[in-house]
N, C-alpha and C. Protein backbone atom coordinates (compact mmCIF):
# COMPACT_ATOMS: atom_id res chain seq x y z
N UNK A 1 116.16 94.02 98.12
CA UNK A 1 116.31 93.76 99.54
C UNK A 1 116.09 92.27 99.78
N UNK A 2 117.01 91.90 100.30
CA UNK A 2 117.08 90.10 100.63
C UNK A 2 116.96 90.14 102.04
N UNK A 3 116.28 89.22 102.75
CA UNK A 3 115.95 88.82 104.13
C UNK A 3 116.93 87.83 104.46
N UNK A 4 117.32 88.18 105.83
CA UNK A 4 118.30 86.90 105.97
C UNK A 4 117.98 85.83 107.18
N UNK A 5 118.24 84.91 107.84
CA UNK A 5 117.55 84.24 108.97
C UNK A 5 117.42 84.85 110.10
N UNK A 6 118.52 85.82 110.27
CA UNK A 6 118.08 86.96 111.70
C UNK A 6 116.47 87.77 111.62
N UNK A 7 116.52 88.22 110.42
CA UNK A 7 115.26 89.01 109.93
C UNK A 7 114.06 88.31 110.41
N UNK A 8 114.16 86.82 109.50
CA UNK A 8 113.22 86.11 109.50
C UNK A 8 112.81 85.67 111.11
N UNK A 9 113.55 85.12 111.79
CA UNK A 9 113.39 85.24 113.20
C UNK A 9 113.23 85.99 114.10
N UNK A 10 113.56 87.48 113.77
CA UNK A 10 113.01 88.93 114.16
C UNK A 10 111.24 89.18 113.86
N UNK A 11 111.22 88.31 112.74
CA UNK A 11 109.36 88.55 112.38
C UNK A 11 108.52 87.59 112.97
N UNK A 12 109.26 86.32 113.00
CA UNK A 12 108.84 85.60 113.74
C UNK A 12 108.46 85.61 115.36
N UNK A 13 109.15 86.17 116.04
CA UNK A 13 109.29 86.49 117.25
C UNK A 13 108.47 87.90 117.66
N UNK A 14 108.31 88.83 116.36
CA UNK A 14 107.47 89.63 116.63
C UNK A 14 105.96 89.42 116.84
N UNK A 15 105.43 88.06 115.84
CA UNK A 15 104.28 87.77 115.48
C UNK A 15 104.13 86.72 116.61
N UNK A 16 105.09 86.21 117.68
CA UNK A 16 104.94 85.36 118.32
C UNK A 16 104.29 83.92 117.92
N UNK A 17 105.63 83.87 116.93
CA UNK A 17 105.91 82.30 116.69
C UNK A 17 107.00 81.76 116.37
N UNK A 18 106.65 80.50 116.71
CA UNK A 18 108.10 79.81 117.12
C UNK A 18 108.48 78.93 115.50
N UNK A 19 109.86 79.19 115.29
CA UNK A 19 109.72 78.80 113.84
C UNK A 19 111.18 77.65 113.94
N UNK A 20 110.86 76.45 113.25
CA UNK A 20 112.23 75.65 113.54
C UNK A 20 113.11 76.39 112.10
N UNK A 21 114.37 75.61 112.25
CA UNK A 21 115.38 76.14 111.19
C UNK A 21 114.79 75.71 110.22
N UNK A 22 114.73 75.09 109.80
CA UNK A 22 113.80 74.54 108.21
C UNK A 22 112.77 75.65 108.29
N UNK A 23 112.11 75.58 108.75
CA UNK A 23 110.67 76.47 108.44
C UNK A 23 111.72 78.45 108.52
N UNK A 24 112.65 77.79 108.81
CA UNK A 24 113.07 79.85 108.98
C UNK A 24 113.49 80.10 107.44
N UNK A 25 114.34 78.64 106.95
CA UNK A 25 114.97 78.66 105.51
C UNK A 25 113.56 78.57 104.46
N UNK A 26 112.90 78.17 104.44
CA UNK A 26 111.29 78.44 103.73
C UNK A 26 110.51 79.76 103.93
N UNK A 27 110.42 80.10 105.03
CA UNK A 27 109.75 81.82 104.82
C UNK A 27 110.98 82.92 104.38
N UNK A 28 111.74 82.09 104.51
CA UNK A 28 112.84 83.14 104.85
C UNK A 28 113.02 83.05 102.82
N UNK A 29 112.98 81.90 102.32
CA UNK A 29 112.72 82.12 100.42
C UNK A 29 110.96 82.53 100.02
N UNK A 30 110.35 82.27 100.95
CA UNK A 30 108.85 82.76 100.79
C UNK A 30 108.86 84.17 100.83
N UNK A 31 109.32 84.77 102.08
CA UNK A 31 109.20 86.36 102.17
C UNK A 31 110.17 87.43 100.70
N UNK A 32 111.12 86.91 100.63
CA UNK A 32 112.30 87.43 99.60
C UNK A 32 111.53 87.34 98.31
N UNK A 33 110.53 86.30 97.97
CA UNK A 33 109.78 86.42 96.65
C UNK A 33 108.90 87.19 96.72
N UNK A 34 108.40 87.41 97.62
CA UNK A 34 107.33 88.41 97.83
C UNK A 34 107.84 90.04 98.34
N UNK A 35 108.89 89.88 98.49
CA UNK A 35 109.80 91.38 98.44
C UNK A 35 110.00 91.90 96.52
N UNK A 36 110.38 90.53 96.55
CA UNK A 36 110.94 90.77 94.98
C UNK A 36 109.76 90.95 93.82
N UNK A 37 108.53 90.26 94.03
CA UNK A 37 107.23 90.80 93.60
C UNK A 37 107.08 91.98 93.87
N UNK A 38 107.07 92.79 94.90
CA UNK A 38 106.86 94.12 95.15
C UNK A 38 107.41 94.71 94.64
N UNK A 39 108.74 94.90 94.15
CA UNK A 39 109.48 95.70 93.56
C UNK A 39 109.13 95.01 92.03
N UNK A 40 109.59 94.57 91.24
CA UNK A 40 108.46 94.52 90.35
C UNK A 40 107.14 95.43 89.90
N UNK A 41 106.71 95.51 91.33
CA UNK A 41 105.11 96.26 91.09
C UNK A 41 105.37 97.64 90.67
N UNK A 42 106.65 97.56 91.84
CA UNK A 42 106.63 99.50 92.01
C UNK A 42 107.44 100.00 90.04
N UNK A 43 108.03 98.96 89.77
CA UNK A 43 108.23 99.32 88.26
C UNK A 43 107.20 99.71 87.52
N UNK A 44 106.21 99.64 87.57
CA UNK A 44 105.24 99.91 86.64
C UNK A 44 104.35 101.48 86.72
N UNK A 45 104.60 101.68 85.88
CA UNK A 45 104.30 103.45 85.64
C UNK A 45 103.03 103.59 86.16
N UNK A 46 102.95 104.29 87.24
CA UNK A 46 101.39 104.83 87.80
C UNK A 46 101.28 106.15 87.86
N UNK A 47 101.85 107.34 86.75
CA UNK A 47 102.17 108.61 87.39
C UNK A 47 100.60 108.88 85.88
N UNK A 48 99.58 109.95 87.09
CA UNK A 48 98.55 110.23 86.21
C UNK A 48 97.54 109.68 86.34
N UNK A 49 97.95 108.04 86.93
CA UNK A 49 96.46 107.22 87.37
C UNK A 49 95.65 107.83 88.44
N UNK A 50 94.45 107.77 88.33
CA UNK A 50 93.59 108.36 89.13
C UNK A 50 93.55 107.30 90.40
N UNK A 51 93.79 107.91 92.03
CA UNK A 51 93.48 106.67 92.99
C UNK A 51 92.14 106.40 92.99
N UNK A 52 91.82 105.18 92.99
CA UNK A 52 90.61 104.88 93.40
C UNK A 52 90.00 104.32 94.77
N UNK A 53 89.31 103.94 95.28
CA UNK A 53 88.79 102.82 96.48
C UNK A 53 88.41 101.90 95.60
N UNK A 54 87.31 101.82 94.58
CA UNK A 54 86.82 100.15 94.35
C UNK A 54 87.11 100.94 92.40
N UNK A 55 86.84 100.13 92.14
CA UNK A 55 87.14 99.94 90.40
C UNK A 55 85.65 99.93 89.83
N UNK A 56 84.66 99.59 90.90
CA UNK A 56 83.39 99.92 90.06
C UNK A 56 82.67 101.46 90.56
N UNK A 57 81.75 101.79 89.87
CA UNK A 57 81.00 103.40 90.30
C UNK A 57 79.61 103.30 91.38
N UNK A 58 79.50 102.18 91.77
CA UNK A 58 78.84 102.14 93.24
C UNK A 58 79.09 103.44 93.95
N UNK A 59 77.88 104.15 94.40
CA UNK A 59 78.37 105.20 95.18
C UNK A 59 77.46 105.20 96.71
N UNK A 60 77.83 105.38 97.59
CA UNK A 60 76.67 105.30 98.93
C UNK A 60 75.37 104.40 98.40
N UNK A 61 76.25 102.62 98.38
CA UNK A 61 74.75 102.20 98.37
C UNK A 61 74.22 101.54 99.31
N UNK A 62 73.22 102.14 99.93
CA UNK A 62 72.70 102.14 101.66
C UNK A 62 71.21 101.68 100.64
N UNK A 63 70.44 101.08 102.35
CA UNK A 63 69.43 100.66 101.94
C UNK A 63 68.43 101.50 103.73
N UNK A 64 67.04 101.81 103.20
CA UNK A 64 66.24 102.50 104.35
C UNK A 64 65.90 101.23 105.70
N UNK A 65 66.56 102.11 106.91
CA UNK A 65 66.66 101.54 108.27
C UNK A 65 65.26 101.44 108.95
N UNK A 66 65.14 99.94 108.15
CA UNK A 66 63.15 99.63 108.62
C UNK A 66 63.15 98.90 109.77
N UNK A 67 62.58 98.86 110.61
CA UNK A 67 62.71 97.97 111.55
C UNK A 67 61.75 97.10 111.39
């Protein structure tokens, strides 16, 4: 999926900002690499991985509510 300057000015305008043409032709190759990183990602076999929240085994670590 390639972004094109309508796009880019569609996100822009969503996020309410004003972007000149130069700066639309720079996010507009900024966002497309970072599309294209993503897909990339999704190539990589995750079928079987366990989901996690954090990567370490911390579990409820609370501390007693002393005043």
């Amino acid at each position: 999926m390639n972004l094109g300057p309508k796009e880019v000015r569609h996100v822009a305008k969503l996020s309410a900002i004003e972007v000149s043409d130069a700066e639309v032709e720079k996010y507009m190759s900024d966002l497309n690499s970072i599309l294209e990183y993503i897909d990339r990602l999704s190539e990589i076999p995750t079928r079987g991985v366990v989901p996690t929240f954090h990567v370490h085994g911390v579990v409820n670590a609370f501390r007693d509510d002393i005043i």
